[in-house]
Protein backbone atom coordinates (compact mmCIF):
# COMPACT_ATOMS: atom_id res chain seq x y z
CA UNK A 1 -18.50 78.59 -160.52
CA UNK A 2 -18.10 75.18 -162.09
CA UNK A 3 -17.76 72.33 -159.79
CA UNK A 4 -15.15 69.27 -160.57
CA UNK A 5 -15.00 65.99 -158.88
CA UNK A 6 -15.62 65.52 -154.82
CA UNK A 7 -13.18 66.81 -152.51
CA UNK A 8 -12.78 68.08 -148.98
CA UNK A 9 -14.66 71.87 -147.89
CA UNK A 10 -11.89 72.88 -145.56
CA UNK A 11 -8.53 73.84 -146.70
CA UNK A 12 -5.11 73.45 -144.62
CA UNK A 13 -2.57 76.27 -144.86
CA UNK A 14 0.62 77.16 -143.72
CA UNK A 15 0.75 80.64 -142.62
CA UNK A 16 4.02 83.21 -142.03
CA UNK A 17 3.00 85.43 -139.29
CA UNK A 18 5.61 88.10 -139.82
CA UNK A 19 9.37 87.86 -139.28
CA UNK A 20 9.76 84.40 -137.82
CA UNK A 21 12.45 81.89 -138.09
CA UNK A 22 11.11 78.85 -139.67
CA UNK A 23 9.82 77.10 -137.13
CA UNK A 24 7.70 80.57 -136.12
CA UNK A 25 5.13 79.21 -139.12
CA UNK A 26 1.73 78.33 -138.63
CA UNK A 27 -0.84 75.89 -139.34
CA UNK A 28 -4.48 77.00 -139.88
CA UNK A 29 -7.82 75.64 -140.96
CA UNK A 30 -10.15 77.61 -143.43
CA UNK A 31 -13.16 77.02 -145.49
CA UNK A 32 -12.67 76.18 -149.11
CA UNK A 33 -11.73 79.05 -151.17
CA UNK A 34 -13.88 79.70 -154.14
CA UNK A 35 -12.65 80.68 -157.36
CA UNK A 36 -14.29 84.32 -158.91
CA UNK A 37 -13.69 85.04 -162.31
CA UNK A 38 -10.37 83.97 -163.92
CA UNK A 39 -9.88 81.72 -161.61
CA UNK A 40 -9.03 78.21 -160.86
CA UNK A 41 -8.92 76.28 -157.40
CA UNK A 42 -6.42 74.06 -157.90
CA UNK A 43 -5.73 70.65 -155.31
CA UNK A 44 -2.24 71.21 -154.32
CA UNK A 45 -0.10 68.32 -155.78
CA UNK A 46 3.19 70.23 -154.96
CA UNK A 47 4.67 73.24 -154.16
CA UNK A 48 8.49 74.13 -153.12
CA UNK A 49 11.00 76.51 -150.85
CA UNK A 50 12.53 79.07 -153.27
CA UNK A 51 15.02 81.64 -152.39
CA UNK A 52 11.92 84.16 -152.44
CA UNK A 53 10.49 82.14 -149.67
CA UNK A 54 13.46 82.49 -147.37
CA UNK A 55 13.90 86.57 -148.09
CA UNK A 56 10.04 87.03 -147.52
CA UNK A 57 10.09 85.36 -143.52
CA UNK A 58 13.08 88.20 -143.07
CA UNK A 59 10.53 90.61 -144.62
CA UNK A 60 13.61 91.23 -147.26
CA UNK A 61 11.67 90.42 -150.07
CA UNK A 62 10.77 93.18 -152.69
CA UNK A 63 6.86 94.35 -152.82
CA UNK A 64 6.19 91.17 -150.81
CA UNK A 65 2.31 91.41 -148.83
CA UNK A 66 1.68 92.33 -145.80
CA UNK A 67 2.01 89.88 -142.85
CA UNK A 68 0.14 87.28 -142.06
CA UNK A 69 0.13 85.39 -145.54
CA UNK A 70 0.46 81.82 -146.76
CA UNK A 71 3.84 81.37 -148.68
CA UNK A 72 4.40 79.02 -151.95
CA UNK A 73 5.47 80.36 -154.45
CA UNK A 74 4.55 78.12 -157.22
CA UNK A 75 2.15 75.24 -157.50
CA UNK A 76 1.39 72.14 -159.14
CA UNK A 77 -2.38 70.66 -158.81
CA UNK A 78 -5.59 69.35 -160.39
CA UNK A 79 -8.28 71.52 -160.96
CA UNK A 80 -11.08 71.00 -159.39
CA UNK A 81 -13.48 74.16 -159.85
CA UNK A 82 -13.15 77.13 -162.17
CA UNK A 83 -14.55 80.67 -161.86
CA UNK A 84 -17.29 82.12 -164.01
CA UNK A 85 -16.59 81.85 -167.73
CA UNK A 86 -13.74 79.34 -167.23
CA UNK A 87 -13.03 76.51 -169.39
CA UNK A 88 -14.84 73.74 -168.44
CA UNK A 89 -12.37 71.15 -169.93
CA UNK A 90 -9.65 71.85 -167.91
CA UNK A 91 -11.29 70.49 -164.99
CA UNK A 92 -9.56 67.13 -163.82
CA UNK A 93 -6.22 68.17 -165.72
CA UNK A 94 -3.30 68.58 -163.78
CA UNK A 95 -1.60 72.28 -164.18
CA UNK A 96 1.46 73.90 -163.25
CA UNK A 97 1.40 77.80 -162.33
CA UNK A 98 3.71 80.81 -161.23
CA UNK A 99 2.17 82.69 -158.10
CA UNK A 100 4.67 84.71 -155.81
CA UNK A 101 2.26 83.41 -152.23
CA UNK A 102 -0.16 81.00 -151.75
CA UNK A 103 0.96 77.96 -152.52
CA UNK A 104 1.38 76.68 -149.42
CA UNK A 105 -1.87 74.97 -149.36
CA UNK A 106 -3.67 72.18 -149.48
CA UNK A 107 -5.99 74.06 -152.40
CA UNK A 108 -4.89 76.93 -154.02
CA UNK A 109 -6.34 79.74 -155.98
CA UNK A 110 -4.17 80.11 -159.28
CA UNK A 111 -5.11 83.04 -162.08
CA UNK A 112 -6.28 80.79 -164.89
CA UNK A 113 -4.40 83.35 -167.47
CA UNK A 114 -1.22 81.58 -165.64
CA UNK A 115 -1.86 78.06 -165.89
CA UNK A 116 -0.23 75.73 -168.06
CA UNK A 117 -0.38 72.09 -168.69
CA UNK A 118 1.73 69.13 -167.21
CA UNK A 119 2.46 66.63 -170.03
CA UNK A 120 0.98 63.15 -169.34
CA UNK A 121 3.43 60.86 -167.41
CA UNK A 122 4.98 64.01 -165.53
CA UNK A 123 4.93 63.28 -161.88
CA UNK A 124 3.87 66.53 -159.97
CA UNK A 125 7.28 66.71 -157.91
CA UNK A 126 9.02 66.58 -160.78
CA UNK A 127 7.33 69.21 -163.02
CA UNK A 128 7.32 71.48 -159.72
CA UNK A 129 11.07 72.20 -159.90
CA UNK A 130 11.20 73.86 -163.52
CA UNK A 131 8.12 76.10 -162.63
CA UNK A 132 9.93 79.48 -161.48
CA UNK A 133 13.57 77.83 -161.66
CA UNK A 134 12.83 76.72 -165.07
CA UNK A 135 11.35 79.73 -166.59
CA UNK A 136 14.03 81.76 -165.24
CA UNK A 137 16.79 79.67 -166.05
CA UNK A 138 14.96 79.40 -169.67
CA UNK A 139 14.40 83.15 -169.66
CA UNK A 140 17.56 84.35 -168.54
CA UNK A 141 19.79 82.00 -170.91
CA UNK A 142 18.15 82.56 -174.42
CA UNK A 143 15.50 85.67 -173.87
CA UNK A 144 18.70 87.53 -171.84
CA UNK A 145 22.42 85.63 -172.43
CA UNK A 146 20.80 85.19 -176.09
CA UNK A 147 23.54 82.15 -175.57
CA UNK A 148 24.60 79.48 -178.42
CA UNK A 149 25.96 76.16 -179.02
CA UNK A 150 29.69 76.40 -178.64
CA UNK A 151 29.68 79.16 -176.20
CA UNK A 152 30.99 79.11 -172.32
CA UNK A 153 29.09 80.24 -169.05
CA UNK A 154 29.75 80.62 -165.68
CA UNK A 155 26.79 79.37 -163.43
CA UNK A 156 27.23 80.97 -159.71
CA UNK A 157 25.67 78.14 -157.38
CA UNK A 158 25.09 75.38 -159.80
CA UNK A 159 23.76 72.78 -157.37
CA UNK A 160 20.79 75.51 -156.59
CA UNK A 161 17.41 74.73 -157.85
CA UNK A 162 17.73 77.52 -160.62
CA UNK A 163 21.47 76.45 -161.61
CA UNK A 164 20.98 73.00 -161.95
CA UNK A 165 18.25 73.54 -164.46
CA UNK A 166 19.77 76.56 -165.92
CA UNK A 167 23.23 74.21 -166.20
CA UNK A 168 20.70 70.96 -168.18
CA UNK A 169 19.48 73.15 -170.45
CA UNK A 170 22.76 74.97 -171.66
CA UNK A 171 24.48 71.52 -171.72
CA UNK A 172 21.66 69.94 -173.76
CA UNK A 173 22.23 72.52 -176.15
CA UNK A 174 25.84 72.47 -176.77
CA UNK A 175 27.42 75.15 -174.35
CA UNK A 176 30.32 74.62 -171.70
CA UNK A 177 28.84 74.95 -168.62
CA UNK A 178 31.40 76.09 -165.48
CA UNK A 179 29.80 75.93 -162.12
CA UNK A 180 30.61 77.32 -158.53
CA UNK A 181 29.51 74.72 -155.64
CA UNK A 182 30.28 72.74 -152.67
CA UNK A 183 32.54 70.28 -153.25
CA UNK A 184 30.56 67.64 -152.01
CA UNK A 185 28.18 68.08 -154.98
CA UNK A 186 31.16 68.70 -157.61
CA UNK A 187 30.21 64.70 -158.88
CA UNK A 188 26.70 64.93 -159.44
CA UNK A 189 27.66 68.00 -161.20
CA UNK A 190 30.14 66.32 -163.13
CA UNK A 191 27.35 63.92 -163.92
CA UNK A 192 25.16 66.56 -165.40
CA UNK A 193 28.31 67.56 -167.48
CA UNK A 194 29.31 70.99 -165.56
CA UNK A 195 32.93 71.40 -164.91
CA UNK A 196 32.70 72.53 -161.37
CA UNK A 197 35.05 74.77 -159.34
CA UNK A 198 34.55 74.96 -155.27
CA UNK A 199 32.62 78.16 -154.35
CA UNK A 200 34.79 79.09 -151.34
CA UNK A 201 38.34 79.14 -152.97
CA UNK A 202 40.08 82.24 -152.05
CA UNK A 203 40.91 82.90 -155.98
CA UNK A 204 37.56 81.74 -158.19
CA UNK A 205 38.08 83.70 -160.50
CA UNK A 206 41.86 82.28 -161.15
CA UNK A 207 39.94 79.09 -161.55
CA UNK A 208 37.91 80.56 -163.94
CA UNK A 209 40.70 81.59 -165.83
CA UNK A 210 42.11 78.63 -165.85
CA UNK A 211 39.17 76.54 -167.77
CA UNK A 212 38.64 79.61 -169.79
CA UNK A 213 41.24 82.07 -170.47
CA UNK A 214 39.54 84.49 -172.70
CA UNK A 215 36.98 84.78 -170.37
CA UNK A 216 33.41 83.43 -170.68
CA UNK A 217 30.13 84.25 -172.75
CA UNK A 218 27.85 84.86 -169.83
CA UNK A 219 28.01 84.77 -166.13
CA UNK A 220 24.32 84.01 -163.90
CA UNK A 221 25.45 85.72 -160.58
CA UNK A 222 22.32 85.43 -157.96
CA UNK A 223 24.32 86.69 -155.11
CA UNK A 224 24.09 90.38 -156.14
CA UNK A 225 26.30 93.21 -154.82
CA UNK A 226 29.36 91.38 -153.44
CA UNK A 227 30.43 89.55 -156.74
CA UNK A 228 28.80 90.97 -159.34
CA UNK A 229 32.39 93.15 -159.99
CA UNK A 230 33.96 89.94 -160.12
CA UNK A 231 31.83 88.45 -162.17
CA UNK A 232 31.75 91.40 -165.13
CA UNK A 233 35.81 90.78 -165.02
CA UNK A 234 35.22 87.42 -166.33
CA UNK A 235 33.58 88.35 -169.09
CA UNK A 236 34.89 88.38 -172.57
CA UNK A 237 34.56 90.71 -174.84
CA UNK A 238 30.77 90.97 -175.76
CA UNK A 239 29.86 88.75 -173.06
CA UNK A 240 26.82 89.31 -170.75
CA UNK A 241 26.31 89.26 -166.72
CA UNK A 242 22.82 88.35 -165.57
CA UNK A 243 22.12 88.85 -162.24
CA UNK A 244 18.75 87.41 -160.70
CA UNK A 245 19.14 87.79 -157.30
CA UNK A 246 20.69 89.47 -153.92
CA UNK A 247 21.17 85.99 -151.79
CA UNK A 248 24.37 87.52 -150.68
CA UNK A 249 22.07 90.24 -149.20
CA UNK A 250 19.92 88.09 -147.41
CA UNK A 251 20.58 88.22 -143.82
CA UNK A 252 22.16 92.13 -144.29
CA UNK A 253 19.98 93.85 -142.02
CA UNK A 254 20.76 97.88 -144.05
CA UNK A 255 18.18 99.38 -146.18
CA UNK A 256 17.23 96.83 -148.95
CA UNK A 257 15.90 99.29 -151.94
CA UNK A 258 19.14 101.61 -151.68
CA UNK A 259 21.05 99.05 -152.43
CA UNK A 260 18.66 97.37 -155.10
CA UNK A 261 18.80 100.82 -156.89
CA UNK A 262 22.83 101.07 -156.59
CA UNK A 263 23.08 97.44 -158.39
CA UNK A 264 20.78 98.57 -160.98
CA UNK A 265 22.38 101.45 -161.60
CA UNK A 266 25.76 99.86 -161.33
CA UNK A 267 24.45 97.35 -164.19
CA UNK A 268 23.48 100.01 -166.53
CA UNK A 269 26.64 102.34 -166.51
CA UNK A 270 28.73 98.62 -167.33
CA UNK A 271 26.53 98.27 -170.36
CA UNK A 272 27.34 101.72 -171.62
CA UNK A 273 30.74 101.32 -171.12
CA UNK A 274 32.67 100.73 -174.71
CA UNK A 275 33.91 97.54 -174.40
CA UNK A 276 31.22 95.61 -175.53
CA UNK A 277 30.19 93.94 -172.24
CA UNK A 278 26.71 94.06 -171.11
CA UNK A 279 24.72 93.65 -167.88
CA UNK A 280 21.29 93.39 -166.24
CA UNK A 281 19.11 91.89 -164.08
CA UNK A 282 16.67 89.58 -164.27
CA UNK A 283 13.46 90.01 -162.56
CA UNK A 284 10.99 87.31 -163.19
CA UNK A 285 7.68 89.04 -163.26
CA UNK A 286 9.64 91.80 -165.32
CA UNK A 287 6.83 93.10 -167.97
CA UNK A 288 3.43 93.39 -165.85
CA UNK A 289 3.72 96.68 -165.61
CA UNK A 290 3.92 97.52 -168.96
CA UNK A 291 2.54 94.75 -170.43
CA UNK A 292 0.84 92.51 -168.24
CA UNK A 293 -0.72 90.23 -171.03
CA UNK A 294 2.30 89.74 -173.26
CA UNK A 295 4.47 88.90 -169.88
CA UNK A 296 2.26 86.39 -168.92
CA UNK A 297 1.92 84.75 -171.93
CA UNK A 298 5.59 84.31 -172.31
CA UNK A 299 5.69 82.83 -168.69
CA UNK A 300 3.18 80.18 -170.14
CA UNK A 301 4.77 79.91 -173.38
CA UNK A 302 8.65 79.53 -171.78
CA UNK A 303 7.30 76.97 -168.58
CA UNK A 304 5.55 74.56 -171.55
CA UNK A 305 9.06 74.70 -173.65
CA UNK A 306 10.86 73.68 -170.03
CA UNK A 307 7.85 71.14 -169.26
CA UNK A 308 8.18 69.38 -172.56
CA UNK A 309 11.86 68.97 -172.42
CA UNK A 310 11.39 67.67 -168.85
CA UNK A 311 8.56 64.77 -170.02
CA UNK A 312 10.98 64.13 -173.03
CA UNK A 313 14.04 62.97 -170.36
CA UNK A 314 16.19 66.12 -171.80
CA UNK A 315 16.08 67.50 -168.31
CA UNK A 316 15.75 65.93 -164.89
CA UNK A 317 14.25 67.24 -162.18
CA UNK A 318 16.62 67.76 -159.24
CA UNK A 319 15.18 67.36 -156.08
CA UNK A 320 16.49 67.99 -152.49
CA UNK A 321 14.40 66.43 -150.41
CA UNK A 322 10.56 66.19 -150.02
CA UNK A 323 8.47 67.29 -146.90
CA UNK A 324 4.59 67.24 -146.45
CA UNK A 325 2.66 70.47 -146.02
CA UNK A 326 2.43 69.92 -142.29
CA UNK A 327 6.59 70.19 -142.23
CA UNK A 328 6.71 73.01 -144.11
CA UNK A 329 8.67 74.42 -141.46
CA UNK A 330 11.36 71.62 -141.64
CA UNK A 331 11.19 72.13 -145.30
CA UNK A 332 12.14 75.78 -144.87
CA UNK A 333 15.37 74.50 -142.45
CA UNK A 334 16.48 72.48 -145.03
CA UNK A 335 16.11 74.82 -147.80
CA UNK A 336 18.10 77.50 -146.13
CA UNK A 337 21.17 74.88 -144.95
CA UNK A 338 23.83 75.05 -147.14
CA UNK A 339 24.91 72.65 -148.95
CA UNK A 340 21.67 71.90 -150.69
CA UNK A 341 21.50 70.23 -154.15
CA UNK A 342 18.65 71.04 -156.23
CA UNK A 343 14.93 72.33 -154.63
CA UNK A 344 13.02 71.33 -151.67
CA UNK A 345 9.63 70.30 -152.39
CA UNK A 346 6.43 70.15 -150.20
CA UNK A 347 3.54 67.82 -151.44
CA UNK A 348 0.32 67.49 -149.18
């Protein structure tokens, strides 16, 4: 182990006992964790409340760990120590990393194959919201939607930390962005340049029509089952739906792999259906089974592409509302109230 600069030997965490509501989590007081090899112990800067968060205290999140753990599920800290064999240089520098738990604390073990650099004059807060919500809104637009300049999308939830991301960089890059949301967040949309229709009309899709009457490129649905029909009808010929979550699922208290499988399943038979439409879903840790290496180095590749547009202004961060680590619990609260524009972010 290489030691950085000075800091404190006992770590604060926030802990999720089991199947709590929000204000069921828990503080606790450990030693220092030490990094082993390919490690990094990182001095948590920020971290945030992400949908996976929220479906992981109902113990509705897929291949999530047993209970008790600390939640967080990315990070953004200076490294102070690295494991055996680590690169000595990157002590001091201040990192951004994808880690599914853990974050939630006031140091943090990160996988130092998973690290990536925050550009100089990036405030931690800000380069926390593009970590998982910008690689998957990165991901899902140009790896999956393969989208273009000149080309329409739909955006279910474009006020949500992934949507208002997903909706900068489309715009940035020349594509019509439409965008479901509350209407009290229908002018900061407007702001960012999506043309936004209210999420609870009776006839969306009619809207839809209306802006777009061929139909649109691509459609991001993250509610899952319950729209995802609606949401292939919108598509025009050759157009794509990606689907990256199940929030419509979240408080459903049947069987959650049954009905993961069905969407899947569901998904594929669209796509071989000849009319040119396709559909998938997006899973971001997709590739570590079969590839572990290559998948992670395209996390670290597509989070420095979002990181650099964010320090060059092209994208700004979005932010909620901020609580310290102690309220991670209010945090959490806020996070699941709807309503919420852009991510909730927890700093020390």
């Amino acid at each position: 182990m290489i030691t950085g600069f000075p800091d404190t030997q006992m770590t604060t965490q926030i802990v999720l006992p089991g199947i709590v509501a929000p204000s069921g989590l828990q503080v606790r007081r450990v030693g220092r964790p030490v990094p082993a090899a390919n490690q990094v112990l990182l001095r948590m800067e920020a971290s945030g409340v992400s949908f996976a968060e929220k479906a992981m205290r109902r113990g509705r999140y897929p291949m999530q760990p047993k209970f008790p753990f600390v939640p967080g599920y990315d990070v953004v800290g200076t490294v102070l120590e690295i494991g055996p064999g680590g690169d000595r240089s990157m002590i001091g520098r201040r990192v951004a990393a994808a880690l599914k738990t853990g974050g939630w604390a006031t140091h943090v073990l990160a996988p130092a194959d998973e690290i990536v650099p925050v550009p100089e004059g990036l405030a931690a807060r800000e380069a926390e919201t593009v970590i998982v919500n910008g690689v998957t809104a990165w991901q899902m637009l140009y790896n999956k939607a393969e989208a273009k300049p000149g080309q329409t999308i739909l955006v279910l939830g474009a006020s949500s930390g992934v949507g208002t991301i997903l909706a900068q960089l489309a715009i940035a890059d020349g594509i019509r962005v439409i965008g479901t949301a509350s209407p009290r967040h229908h002018a900061a949309l407007r702001a960012l340049g999506v043309e936004p229709i209210d999420y609870a009309d009776p006839d969306v899709a009619a809207r839809v029509r209306e802006l777009s009457p061929r139909g649109v490129d691509a459609v991001f649905d993250h509610l899952g089952p319950s729209s995802i029909e609606q949401s292939f009808a919108l598509l025009n010929q050759g157009g794509i739906l990606v689907v990256y979550g199940i929030a419509a699922d979240l408080d459903n208290t049947t069987a959650l792999a049954p009905r993961f499988l069905k969407l899947l399943a569901t998904l594929a038979l669209w796509s071989a259906l000849p009319n040119g439409k396709r559909a998938l879903f997006y899973d971001f840790w997709e590739g570590m089974l079969v590839s572990p290496a290559k998948a992670k180095q395209r996390r670290r590749e597509d989070l420095a592409k979002v990181l650099a547009r964010m320090a060059t202004g092209a994208i700004k961060p979005v932010i909620a509302a901020i609580f310290p680590l102690g309220e991670a619990a209010a945090g959490m609260e806020r996070s699941e109230a709807r309503g919420l524009f852009g991510k909730v972010v927890i700093v020390p």
